[in-house]
C-alpha atoms as a PDB file:
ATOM      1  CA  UNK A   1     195.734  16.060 141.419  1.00  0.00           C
ATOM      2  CA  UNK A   2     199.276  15.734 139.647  1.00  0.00           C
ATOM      3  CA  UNK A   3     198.585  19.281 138.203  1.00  0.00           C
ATOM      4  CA  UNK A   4     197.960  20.868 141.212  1.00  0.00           C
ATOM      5  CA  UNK A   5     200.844  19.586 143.145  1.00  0.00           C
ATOM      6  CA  UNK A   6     202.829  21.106 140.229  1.00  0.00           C
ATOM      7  CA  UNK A   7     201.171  24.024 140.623  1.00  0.00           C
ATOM      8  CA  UNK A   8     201.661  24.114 144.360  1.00  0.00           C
ATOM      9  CA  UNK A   9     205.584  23.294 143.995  1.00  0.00           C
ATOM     10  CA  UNK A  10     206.051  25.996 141.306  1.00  0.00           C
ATOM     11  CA  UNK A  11     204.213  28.953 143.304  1.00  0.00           C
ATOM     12  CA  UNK A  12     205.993  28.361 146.469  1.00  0.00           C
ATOM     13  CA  UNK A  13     209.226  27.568 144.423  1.00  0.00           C
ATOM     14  CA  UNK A  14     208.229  31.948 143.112  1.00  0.00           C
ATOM     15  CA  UNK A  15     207.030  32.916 146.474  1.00  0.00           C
ATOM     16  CA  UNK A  16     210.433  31.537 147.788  1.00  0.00           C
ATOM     17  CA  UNK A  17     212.641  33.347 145.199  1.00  0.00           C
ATOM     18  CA  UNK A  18     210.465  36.501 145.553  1.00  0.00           C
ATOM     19  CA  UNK A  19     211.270  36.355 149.419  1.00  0.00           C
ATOM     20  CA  UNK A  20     215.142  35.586 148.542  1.00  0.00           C
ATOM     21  CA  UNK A  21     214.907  38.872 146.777  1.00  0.00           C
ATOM     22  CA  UNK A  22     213.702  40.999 149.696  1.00  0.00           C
ATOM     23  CA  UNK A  23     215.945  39.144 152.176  1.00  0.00           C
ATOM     24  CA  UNK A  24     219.234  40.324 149.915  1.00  0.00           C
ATOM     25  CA  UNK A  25     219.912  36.507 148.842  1.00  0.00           C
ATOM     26  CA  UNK A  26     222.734  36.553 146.121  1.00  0.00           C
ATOM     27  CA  UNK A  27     221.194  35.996 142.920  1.00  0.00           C
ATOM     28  CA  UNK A  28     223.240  32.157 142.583  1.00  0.00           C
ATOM     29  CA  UNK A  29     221.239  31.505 144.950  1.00  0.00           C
ATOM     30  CA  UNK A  30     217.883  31.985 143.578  1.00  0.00           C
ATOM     31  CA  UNK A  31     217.233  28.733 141.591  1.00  0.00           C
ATOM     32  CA  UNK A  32     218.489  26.357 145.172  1.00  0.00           C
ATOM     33  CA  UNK A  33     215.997  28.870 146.998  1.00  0.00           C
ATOM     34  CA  UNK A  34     213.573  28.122 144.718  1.00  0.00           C
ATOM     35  CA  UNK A  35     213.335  24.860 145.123  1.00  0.00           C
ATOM     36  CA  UNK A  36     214.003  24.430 148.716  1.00  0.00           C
ATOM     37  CA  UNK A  37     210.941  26.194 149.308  1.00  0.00           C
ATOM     38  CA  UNK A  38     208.700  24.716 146.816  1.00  0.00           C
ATOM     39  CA  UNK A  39     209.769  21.241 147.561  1.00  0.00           C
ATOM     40  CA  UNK A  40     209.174  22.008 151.579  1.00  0.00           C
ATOM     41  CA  UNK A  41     205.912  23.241 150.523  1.00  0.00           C
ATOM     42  CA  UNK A  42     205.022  20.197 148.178  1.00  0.00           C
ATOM     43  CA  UNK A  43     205.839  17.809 150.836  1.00  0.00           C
ATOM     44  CA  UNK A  44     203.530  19.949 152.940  1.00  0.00           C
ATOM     45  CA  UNK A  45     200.778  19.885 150.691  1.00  0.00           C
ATOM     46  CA  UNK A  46     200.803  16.170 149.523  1.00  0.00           C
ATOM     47  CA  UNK A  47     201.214  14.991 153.309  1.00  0.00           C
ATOM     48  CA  UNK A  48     197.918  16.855 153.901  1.00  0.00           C
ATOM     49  CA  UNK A  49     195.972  16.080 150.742  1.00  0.00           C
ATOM     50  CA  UNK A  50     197.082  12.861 149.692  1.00  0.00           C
ATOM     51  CA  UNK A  51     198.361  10.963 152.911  1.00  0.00           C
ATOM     52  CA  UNK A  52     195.222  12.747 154.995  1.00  0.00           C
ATOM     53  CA  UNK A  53     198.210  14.350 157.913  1.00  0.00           C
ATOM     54  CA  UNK A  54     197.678  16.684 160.232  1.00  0.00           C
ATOM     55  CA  UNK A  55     198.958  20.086 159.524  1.00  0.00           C
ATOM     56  CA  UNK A  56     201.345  19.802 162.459  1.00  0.00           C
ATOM     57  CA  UNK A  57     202.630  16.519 161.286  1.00  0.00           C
ATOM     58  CA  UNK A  58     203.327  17.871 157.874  1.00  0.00           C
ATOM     59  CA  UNK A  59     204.951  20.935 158.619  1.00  0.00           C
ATOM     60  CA  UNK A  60     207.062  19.100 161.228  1.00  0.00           C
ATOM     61  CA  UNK A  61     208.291  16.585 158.116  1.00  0.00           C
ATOM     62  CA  UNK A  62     208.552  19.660 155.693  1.00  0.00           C
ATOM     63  CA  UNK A  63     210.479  21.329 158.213  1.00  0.00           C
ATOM     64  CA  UNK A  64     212.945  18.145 158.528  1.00  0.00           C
ATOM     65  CA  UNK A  65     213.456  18.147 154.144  1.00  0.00           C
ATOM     66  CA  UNK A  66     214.029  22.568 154.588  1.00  0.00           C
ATOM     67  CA  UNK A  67     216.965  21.990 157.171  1.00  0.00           C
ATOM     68  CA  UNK A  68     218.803  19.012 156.021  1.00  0.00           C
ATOM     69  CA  UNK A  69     218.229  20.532 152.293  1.00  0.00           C
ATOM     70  CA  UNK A  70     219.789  24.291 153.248  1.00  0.00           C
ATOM     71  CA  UNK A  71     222.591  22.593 154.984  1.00  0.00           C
ATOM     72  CA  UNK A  72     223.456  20.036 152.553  1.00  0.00           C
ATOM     73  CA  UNK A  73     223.049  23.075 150.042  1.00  0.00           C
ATOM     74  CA  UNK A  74     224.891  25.362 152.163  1.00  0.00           C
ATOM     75  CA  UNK A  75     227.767  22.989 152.030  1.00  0.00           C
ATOM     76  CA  UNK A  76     228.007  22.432 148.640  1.00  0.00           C
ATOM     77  CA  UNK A  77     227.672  26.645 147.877  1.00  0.00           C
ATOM     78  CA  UNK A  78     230.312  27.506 151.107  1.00  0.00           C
ATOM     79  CA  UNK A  79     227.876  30.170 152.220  1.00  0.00           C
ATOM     80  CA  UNK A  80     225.390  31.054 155.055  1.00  0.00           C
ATOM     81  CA  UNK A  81     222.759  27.969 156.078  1.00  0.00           C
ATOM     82  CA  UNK A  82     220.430  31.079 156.734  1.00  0.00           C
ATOM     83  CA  UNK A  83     220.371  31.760 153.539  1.00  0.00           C
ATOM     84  CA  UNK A  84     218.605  28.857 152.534  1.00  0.00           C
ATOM     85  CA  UNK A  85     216.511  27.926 155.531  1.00  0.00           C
ATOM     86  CA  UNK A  86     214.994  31.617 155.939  1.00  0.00           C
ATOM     87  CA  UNK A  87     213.807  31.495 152.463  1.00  0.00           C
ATOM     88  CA  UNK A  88     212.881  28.124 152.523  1.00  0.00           C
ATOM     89  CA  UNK A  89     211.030  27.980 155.912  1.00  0.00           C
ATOM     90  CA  UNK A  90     209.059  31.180 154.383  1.00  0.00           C
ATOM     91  CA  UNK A  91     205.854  28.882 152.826  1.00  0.00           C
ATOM     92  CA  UNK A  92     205.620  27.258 155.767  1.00  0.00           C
ATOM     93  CA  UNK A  93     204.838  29.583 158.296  1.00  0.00           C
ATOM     94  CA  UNK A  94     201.201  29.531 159.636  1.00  0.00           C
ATOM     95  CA  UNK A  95     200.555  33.209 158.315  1.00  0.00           C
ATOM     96  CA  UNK A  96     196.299  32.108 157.686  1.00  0.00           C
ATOM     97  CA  UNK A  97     196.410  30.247 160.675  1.00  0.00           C
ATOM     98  CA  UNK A  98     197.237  33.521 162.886  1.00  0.00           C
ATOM     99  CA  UNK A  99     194.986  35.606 160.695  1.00  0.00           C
ATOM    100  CA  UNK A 100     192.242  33.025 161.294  1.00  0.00           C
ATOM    101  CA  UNK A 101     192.730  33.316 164.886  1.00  0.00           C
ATOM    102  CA  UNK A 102     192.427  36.868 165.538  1.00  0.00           C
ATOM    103  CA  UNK A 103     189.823  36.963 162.945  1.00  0.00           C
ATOM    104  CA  UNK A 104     187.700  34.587 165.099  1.00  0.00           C
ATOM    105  CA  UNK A 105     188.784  36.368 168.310  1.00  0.00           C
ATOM    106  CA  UNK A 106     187.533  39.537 167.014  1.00  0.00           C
ATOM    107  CA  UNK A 107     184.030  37.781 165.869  1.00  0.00           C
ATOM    108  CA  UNK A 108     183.879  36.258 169.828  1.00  0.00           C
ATOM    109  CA  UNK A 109     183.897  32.675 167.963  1.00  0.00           C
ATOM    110  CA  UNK A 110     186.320  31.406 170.683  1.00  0.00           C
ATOM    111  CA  UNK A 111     185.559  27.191 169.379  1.00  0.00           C
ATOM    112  CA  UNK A 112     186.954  28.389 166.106  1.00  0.00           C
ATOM    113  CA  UNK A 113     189.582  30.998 167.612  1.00  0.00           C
ATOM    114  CA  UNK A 114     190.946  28.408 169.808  1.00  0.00           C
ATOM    115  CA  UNK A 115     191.080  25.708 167.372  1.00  0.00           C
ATOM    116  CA  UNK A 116     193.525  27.997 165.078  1.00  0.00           C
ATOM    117  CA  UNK A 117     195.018  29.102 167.815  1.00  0.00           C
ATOM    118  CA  UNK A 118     196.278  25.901 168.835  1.00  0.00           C
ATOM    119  CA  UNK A 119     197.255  24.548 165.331  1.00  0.00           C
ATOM    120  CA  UNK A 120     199.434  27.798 164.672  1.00  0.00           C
ATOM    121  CA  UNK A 121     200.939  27.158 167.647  1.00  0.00           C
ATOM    122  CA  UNK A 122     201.296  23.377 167.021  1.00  0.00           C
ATOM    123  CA  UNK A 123     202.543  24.421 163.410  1.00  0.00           C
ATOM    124  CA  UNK A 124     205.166  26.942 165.095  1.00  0.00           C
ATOM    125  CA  UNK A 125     205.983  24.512 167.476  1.00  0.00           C
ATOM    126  CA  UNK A 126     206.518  21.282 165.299  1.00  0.00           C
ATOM    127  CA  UNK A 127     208.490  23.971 163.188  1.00  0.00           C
ATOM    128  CA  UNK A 128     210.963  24.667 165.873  1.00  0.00           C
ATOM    129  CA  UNK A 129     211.434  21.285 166.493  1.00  0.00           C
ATOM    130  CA  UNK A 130     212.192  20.749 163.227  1.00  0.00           C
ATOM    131  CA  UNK A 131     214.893  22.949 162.664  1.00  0.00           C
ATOM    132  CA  UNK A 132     216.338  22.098 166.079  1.00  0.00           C
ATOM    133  CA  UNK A 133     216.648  18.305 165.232  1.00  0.00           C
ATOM    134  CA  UNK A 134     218.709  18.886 162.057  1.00  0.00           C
ATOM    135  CA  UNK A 135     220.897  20.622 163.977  1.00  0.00           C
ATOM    136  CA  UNK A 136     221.652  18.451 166.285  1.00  0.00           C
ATOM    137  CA  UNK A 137     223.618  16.327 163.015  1.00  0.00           C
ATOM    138  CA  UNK A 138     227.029  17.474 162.983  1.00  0.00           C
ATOM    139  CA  UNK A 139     228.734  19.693 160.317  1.00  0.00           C
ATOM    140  CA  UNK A 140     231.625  16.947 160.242  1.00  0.00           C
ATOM    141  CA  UNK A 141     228.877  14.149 158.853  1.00  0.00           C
ATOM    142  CA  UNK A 142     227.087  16.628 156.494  1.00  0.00           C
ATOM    143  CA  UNK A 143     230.762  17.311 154.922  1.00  0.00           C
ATOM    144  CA  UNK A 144     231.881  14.016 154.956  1.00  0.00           C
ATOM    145  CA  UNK A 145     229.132  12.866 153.034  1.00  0.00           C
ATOM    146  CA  UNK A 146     228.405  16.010 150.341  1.00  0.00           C
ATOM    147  CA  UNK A 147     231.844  17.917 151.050  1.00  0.00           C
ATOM    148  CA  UNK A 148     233.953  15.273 149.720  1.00  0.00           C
ATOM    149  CA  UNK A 149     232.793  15.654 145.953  1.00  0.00           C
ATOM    150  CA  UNK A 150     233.502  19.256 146.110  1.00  0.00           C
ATOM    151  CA  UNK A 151     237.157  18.580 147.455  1.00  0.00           C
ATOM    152  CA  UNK A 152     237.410  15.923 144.513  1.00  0.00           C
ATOM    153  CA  UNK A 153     236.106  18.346 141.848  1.00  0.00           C
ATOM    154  CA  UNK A 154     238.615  21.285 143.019  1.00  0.00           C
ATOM    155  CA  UNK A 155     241.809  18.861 143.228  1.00  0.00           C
ATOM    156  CA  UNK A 156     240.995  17.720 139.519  1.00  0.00           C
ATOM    157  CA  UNK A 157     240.659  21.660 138.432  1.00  0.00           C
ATOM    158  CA  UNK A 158     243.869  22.564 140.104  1.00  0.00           C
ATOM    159  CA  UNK A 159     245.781  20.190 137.963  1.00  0.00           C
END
């Protein structure tokens, strides 16, 4: 079970940097990216499989660890939050679940169509909400409590 978690972490962690590619992240970036993502995801995955979660539940947590973890790491790195949450929200997003829904809209299977249906829109919902809440945490507190080592490390370099 330990294995596969590892596993899990390390291909969303490469799905994550792959994205950063395509989306024109800076490569500095890559490695904080990389594990945004594959942390998100491995939150995601051991809610589900080892605490027995919903998928909306775990998302909605995984979503909570993405934001606060791009905006702490966009204040340490002084660039773009979207930087980090686009590529780090990227294994999250219910791609399967919308595939599974027009898959079993096409076979007139409208139990199982409905049921995926709902869950990606649960998923996209609890998501939303998840982003949303971080935000509502002011810039002032995030920089007050991970600015202030920054400042501290520049005023020593200066001297």
């Amino acid at each position: 079970m330990i294995w596969e978690g590892l596993l899990q972490f390390l291909a969303a962690g490469f799905g994550t940097v792959a994205f950063s590619v395509l989306f024109s992240v800076p490569r500095e970036h890559y490695p904080l990216c990389g594990f945004i993502g594959g942390a998100g995801w491995f939150i995601c995955w051991g809610m589900i499989n080892i605490f027995h979660m919903g998928p909306v539940e775990a998302n909605f947590a995984a979503t909570l660890f993405i934001t606060l973890a791009s905006r702490i790491g966009s204040t340490i790195k002084k660039c773009p939050v979207t930087l980090f949450l686009i590529a780090g929200i990227f294994p999250e997003v219910p791609g399967i679940g919308i595939y599974r829904t027009i898959y079993y809209s096409i076979l007139n299977n409208r139990e199982l169509s409905m049921h995926y249906g709902r869950e990606t829109l649960g998923i996209a919902i609890a998501m939303v909400l998840g982003i949303i809440l971080v935000f509502e945490i002011p810039q002032k507190t995030i920089n007050r409590l991970f600015g202030k080592r920054q400042k501290k490390t520049e005023a020593v370099a200066r001297r």
